[in-house]
C-alpha atoms as a PDB file:
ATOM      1  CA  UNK A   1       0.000   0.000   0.000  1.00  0.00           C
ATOM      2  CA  UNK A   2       1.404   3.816  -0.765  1.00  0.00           C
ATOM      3  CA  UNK A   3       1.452   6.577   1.538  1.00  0.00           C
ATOM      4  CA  UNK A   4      -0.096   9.432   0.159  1.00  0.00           C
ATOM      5  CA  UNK A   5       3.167  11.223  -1.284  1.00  0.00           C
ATOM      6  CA  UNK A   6       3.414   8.063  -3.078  1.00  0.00           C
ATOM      7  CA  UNK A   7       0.081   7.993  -4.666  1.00  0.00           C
ATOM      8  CA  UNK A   8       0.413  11.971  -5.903  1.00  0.00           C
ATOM      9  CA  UNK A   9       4.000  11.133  -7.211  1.00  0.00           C
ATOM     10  CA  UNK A  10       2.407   8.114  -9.371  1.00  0.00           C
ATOM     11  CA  UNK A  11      -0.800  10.700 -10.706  1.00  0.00           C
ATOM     12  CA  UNK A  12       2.206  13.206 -11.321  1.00  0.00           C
ATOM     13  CA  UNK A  13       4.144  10.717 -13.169  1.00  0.00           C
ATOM     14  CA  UNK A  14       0.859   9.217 -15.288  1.00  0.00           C
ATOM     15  CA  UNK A  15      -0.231  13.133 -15.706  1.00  0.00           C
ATOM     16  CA  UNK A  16       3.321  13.409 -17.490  1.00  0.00           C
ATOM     17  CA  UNK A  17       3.107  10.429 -19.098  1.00  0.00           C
ATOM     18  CA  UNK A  18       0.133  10.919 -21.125  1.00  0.00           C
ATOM     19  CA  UNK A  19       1.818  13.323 -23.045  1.00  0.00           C
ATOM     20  CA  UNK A  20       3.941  10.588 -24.479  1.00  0.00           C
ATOM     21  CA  UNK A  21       2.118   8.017 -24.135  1.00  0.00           C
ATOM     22  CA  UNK A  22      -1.519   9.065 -25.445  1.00  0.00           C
ATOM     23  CA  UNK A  23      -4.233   6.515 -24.759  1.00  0.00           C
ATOM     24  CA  UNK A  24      -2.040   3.636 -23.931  1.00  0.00           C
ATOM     25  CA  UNK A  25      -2.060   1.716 -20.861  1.00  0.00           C
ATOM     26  CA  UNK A  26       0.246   2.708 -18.162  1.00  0.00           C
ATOM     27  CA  UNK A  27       1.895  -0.607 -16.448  1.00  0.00           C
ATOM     28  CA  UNK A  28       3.528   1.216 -12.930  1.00  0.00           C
ATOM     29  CA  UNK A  29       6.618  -1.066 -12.301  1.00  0.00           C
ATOM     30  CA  UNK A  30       8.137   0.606  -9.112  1.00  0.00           C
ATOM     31  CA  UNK A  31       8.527   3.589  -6.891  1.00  0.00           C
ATOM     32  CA  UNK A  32      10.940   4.285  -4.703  1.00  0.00           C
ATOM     33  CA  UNK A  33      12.073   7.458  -2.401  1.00  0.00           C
ATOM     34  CA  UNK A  34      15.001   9.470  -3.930  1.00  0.00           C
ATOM     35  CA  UNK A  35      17.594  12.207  -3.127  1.00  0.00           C
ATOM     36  CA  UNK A  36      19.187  14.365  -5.930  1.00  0.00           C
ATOM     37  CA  UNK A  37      22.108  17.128  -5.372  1.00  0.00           C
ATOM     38  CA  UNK A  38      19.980  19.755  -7.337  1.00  0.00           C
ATOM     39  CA  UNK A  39      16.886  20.785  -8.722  1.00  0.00           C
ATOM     40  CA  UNK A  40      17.754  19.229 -12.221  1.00  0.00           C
ATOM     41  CA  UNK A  41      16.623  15.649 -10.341  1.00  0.00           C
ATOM     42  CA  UNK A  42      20.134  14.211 -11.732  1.00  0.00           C
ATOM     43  CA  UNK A  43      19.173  15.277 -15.762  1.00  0.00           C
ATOM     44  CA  UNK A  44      20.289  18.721 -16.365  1.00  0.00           C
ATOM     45  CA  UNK A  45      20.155  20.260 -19.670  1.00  0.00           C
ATOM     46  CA  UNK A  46      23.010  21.997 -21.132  1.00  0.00           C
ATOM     47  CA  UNK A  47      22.822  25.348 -21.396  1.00  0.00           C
ATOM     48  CA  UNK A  48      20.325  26.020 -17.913  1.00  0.00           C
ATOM     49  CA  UNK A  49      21.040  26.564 -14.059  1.00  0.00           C
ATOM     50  CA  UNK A  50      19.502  24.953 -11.133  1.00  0.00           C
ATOM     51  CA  UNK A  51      19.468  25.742  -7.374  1.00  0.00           C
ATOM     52  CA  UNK A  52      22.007  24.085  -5.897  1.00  0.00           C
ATOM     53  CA  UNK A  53      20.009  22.153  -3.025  1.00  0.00           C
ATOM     54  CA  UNK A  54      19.176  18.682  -2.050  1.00  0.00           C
ATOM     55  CA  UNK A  55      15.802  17.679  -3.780  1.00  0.00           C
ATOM     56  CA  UNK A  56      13.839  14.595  -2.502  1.00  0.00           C
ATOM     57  CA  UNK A  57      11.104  13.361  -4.401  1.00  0.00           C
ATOM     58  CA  UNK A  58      10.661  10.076  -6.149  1.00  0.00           C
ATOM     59  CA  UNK A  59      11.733   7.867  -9.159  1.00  0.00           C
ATOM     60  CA  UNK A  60       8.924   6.083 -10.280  1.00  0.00           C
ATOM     61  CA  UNK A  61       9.352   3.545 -13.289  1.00  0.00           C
ATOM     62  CA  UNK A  62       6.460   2.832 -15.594  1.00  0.00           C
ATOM     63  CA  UNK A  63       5.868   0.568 -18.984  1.00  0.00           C
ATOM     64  CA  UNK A  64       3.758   1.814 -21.860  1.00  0.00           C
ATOM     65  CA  UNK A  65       3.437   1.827 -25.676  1.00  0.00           C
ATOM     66  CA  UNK A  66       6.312  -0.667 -25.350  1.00  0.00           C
ATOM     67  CA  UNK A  67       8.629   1.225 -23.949  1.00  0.00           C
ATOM     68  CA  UNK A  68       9.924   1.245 -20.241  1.00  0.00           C
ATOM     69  CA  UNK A  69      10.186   5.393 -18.584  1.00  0.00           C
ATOM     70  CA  UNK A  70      11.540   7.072 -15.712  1.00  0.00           C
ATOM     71  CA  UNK A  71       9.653   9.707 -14.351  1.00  0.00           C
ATOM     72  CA  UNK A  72      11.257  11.964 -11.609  1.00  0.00           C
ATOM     73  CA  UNK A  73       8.713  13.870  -9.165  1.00  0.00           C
ATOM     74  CA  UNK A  74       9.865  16.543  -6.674  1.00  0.00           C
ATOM     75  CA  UNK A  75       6.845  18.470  -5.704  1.00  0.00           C
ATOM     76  CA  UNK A  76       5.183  19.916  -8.684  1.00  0.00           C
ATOM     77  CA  UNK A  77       8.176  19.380 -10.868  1.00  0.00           C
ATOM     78  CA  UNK A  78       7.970  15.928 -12.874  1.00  0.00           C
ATOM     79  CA  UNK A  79      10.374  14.991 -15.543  1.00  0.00           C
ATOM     80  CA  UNK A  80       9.778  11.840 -17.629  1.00  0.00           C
ATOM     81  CA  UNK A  81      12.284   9.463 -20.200  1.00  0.00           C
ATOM     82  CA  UNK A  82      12.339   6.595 -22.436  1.00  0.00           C
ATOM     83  CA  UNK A  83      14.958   4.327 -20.316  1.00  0.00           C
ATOM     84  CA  UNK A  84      14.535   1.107 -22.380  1.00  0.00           C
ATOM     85  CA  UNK A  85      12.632   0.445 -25.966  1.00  0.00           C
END
């Protein structure tokens, strides 16, 4: 069972998700607590800052369309990729 910081970190990650995704089913695969040393969540772009501060939030791995993502959630910030497919 998920606490509730769980359960809003998987309807950030789906929210984010549909954008790639479309229609397809969502298969959630695992969550897990994380700790990044900025507010990139560990994928910074070139070419942009970020605040220098621990951010906690969640990795949450999902499989859809045939393809297997990461989404990152720190509060209201959610970043999704294609890991695998």
């Amino acid at each position: 069972m998920q606490n509730e910081a769980e359960q809003k970190a998987f309807a950030a990650a789906e929210k984010a998700l549909r954008g790639q995704t479309g229609s397809m089913p969502i298969d959630f695969v695992s969550i897990e607590a994380a700790q990044w040393p900025d507010a990139s969540m560990g994928w910074p772009e070139p070419g942009r800052s970020y605040a220098q501060v621990l951010t906690e939030g969640y990795r949450v791995r999902a499989r859809s369309a045939g393809k297997l993502f990461e989404c990152r959630v720190a509060g209201d910030h959610v970043r999704c990729r294609v890991i695998k497919g």
